[in-house]
N, C-alpha and C. Protein backbone atom coordinates (compact mmCIF):
# COMPACT_ATOMS: atom_id res chain seq x y z
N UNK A 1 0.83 -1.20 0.00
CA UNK A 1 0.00 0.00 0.00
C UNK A 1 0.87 1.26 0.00
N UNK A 2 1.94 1.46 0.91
CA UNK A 2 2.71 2.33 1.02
C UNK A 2 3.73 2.94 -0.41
N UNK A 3 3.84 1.73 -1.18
CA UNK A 3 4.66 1.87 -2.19
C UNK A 3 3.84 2.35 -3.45
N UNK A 4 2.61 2.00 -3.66
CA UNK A 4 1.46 2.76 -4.14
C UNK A 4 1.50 4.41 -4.25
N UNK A 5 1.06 4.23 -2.92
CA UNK A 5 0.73 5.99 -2.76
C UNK A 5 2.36 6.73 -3.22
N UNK A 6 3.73 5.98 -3.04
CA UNK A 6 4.82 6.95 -3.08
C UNK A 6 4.80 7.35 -4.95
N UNK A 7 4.62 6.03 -5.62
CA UNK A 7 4.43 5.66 -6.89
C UNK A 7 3.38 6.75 -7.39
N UNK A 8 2.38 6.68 -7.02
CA UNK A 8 1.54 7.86 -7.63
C UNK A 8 1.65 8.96 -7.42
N UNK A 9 2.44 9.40 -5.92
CA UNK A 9 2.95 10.66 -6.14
C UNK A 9 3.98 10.96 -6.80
N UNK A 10 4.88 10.23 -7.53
CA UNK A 10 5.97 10.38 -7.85
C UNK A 10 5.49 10.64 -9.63
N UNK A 11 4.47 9.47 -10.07
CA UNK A 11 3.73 9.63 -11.16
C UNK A 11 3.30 10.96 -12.18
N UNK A 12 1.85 11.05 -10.36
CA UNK A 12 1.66 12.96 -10.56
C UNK A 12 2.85 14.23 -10.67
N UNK A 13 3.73 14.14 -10.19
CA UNK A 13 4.51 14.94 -10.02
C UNK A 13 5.50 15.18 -11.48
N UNK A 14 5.63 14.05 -12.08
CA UNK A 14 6.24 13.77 -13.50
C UNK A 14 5.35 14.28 -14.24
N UNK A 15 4.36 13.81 -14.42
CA UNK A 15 2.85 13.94 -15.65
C UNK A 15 2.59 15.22 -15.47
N UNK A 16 2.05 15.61 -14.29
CA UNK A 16 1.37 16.62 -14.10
C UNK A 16 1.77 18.37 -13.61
N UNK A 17 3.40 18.40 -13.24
CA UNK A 17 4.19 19.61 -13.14
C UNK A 17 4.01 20.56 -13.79
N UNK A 18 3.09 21.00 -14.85
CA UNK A 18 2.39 22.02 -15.37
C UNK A 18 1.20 22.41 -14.37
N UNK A 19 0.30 21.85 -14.12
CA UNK A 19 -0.62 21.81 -13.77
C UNK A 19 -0.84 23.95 -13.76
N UNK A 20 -2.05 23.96 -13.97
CA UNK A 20 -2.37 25.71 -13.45
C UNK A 20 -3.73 25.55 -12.65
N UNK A 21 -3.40 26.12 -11.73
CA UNK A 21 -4.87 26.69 -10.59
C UNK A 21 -4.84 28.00 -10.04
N UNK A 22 -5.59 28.65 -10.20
CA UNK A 22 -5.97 29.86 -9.16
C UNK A 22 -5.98 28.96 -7.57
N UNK A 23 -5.62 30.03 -6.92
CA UNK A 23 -5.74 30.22 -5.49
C UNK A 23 -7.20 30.96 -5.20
N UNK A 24 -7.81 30.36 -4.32
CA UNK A 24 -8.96 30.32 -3.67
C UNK A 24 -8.68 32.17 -2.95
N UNK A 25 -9.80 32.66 -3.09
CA UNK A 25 -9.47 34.07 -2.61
C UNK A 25 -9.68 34.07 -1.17
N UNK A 26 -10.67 32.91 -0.77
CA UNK A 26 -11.04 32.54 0.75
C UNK A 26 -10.05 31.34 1.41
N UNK A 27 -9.29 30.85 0.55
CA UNK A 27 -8.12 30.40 1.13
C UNK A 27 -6.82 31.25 1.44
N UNK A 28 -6.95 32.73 0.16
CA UNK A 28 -5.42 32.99 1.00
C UNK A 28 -6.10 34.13 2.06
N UNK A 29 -7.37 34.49 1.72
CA UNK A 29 -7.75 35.30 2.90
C UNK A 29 -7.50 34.52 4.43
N UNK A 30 -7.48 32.95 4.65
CA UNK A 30 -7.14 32.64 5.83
C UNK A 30 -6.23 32.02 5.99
N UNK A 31 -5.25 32.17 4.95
CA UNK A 31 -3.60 32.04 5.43
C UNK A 31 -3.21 32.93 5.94
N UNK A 32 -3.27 33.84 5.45
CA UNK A 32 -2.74 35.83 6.12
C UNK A 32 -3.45 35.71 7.49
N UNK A 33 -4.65 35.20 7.19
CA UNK A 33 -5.41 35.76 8.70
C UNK A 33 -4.97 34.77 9.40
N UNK A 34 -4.51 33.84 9.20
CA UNK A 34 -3.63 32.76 10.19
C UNK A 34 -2.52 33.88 10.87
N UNK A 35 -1.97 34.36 10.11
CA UNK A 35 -0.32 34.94 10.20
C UNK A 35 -0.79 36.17 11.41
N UNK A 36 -1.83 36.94 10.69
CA UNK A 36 -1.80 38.35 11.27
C UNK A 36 -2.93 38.30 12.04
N UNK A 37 -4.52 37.97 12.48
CA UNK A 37 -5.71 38.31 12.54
C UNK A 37 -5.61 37.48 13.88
N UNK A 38 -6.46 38.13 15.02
CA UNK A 38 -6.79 37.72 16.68
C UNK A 38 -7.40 36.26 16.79
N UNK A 39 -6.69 35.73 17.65
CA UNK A 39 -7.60 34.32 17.73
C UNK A 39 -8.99 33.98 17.55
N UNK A 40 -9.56 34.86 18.42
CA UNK A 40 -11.09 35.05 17.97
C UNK A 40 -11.78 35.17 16.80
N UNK A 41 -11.54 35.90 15.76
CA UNK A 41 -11.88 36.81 14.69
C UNK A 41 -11.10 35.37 13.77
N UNK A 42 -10.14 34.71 14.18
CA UNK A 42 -9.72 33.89 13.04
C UNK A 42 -11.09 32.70 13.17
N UNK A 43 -10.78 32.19 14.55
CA UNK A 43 -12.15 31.26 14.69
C UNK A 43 -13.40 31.79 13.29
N UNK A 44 -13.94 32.91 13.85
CA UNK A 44 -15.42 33.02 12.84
C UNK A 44 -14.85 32.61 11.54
N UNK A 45 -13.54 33.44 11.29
CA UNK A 45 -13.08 33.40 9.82
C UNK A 45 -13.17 31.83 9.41
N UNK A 46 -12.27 30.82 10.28
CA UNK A 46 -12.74 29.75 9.86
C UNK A 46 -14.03 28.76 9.97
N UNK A 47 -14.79 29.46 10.31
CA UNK A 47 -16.41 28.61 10.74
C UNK A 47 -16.46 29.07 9.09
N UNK A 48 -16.69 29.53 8.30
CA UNK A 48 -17.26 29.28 6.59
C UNK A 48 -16.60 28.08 6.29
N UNK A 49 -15.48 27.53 6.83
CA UNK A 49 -15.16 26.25 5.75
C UNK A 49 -15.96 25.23 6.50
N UNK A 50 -16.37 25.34 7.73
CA UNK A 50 -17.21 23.73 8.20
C UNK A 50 -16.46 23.27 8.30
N UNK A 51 -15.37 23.05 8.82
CA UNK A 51 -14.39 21.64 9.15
C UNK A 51 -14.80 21.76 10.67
N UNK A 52 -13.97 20.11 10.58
CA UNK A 52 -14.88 19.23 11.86
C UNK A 52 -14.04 20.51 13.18
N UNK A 53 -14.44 20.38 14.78
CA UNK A 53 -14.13 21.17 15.45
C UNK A 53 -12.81 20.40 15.36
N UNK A 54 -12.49 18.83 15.63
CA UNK A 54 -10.77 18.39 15.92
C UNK A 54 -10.24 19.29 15.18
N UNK A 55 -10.28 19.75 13.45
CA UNK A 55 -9.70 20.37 12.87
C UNK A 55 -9.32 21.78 13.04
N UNK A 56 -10.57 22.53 13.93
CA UNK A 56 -10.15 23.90 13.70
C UNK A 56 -9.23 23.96 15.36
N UNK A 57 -9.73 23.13 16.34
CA UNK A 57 -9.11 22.94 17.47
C UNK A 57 -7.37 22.96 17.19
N UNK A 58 -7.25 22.09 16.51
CA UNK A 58 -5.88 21.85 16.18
C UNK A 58 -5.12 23.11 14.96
N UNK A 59 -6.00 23.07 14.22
CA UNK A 59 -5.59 25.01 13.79
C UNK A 59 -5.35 25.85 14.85
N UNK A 60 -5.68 25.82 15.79
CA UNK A 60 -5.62 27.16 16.64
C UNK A 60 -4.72 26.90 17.59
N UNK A 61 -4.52 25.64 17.54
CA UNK A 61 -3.60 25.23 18.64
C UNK A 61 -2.09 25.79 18.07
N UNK A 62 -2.22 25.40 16.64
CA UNK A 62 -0.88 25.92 16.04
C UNK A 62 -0.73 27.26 16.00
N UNK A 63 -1.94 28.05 16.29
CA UNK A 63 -1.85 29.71 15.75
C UNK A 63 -1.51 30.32 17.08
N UNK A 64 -1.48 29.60 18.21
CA UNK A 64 -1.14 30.05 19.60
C UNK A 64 0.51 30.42 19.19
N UNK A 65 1.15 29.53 18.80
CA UNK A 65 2.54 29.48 18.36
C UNK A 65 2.89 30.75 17.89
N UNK A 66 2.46 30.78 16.44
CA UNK A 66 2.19 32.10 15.54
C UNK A 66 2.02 33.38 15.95
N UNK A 67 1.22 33.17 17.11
CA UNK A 67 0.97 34.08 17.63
C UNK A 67 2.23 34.67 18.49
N UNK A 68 2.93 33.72 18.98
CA UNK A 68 3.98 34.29 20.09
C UNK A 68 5.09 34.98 19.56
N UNK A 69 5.76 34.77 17.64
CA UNK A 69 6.54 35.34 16.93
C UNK A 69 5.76 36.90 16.76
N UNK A 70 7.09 37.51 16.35
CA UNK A 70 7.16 39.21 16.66
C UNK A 70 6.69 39.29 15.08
N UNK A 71 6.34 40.16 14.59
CA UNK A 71 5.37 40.70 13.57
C UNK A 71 6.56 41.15 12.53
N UNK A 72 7.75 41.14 12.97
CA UNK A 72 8.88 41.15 11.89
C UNK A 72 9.20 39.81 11.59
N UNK A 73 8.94 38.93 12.48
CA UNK A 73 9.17 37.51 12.18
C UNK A 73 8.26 36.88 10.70
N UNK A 74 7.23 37.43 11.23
CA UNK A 74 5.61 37.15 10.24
C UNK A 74 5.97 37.44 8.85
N UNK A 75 6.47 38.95 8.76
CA UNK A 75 6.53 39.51 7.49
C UNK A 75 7.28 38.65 6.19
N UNK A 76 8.22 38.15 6.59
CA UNK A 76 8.89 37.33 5.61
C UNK A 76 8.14 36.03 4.89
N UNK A 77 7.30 35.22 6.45
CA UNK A 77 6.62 34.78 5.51
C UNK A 77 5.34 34.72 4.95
N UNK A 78 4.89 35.81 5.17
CA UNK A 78 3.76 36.74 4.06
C UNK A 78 4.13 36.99 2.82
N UNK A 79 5.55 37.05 2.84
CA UNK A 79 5.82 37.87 1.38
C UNK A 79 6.42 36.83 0.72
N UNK A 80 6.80 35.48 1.15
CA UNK A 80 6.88 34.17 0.85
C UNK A 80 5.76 33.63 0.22
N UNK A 81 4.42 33.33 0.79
CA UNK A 81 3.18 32.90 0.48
C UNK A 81 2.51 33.79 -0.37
N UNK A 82 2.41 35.00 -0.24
CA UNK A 82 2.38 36.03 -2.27
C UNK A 82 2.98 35.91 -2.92
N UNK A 83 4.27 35.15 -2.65
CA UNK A 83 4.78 35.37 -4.49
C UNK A 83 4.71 33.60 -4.75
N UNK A 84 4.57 32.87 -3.67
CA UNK A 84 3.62 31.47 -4.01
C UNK A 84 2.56 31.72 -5.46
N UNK A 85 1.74 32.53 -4.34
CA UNK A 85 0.40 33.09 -5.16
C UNK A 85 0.32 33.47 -5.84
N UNK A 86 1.67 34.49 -6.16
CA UNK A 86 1.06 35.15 -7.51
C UNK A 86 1.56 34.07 -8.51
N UNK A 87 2.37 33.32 -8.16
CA UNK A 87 3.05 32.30 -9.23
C UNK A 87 2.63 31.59 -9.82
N UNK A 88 1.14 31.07 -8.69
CA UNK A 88 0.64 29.91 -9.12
C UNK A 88 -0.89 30.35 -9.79
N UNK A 89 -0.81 31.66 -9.92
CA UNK A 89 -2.13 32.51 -10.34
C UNK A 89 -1.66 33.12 -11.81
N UNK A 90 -0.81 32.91 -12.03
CA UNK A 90 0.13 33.40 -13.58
C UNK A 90 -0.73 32.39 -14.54
């Protein structure tokens, strides 16, 4: 089973390395708001996707982290994850 899944990723990754997608405008709206936006205010933000509570529990658990880096820390990788975006939006 294991050798499967490595095989088809290895497959996709050959075949399919063109691939083009837009980025979800409500996905990078809650990457940033991961980075920058109050625990609270991220919660609502993520109640539109409906994921199960384990999931957003464990999101937030990681954003406690996030939260404790200094806002010069953040910036780099904000400006990391836009030019992701704009790359993959070309």
């Amino acid at each position: 089973m294991r050798l499967s899944v490595c095989l088809l990723l290895v497959v996709l990754a050959l075949c399919c390395y063109q691939a083009n997608a837009m980025v979800c405008p409500a996905l990078l709206s809650e990457i940033l708001g991961f980075l920058f936006i109050d625990e609270p205010v991220f919660k609502l933000q993520l109640a539109k996707f409906n994921a199960p509570p384990e999931a957003v529990a464990a999101k937030l658990e990681v954003k406690k982290c996030i939260d404790q880096m200094s806002l010069k820390k953040r910036g780099p990788i904000e400006v990391a994850l836009l030019k992701i975006v704009e790359k993959c939006n070309k």
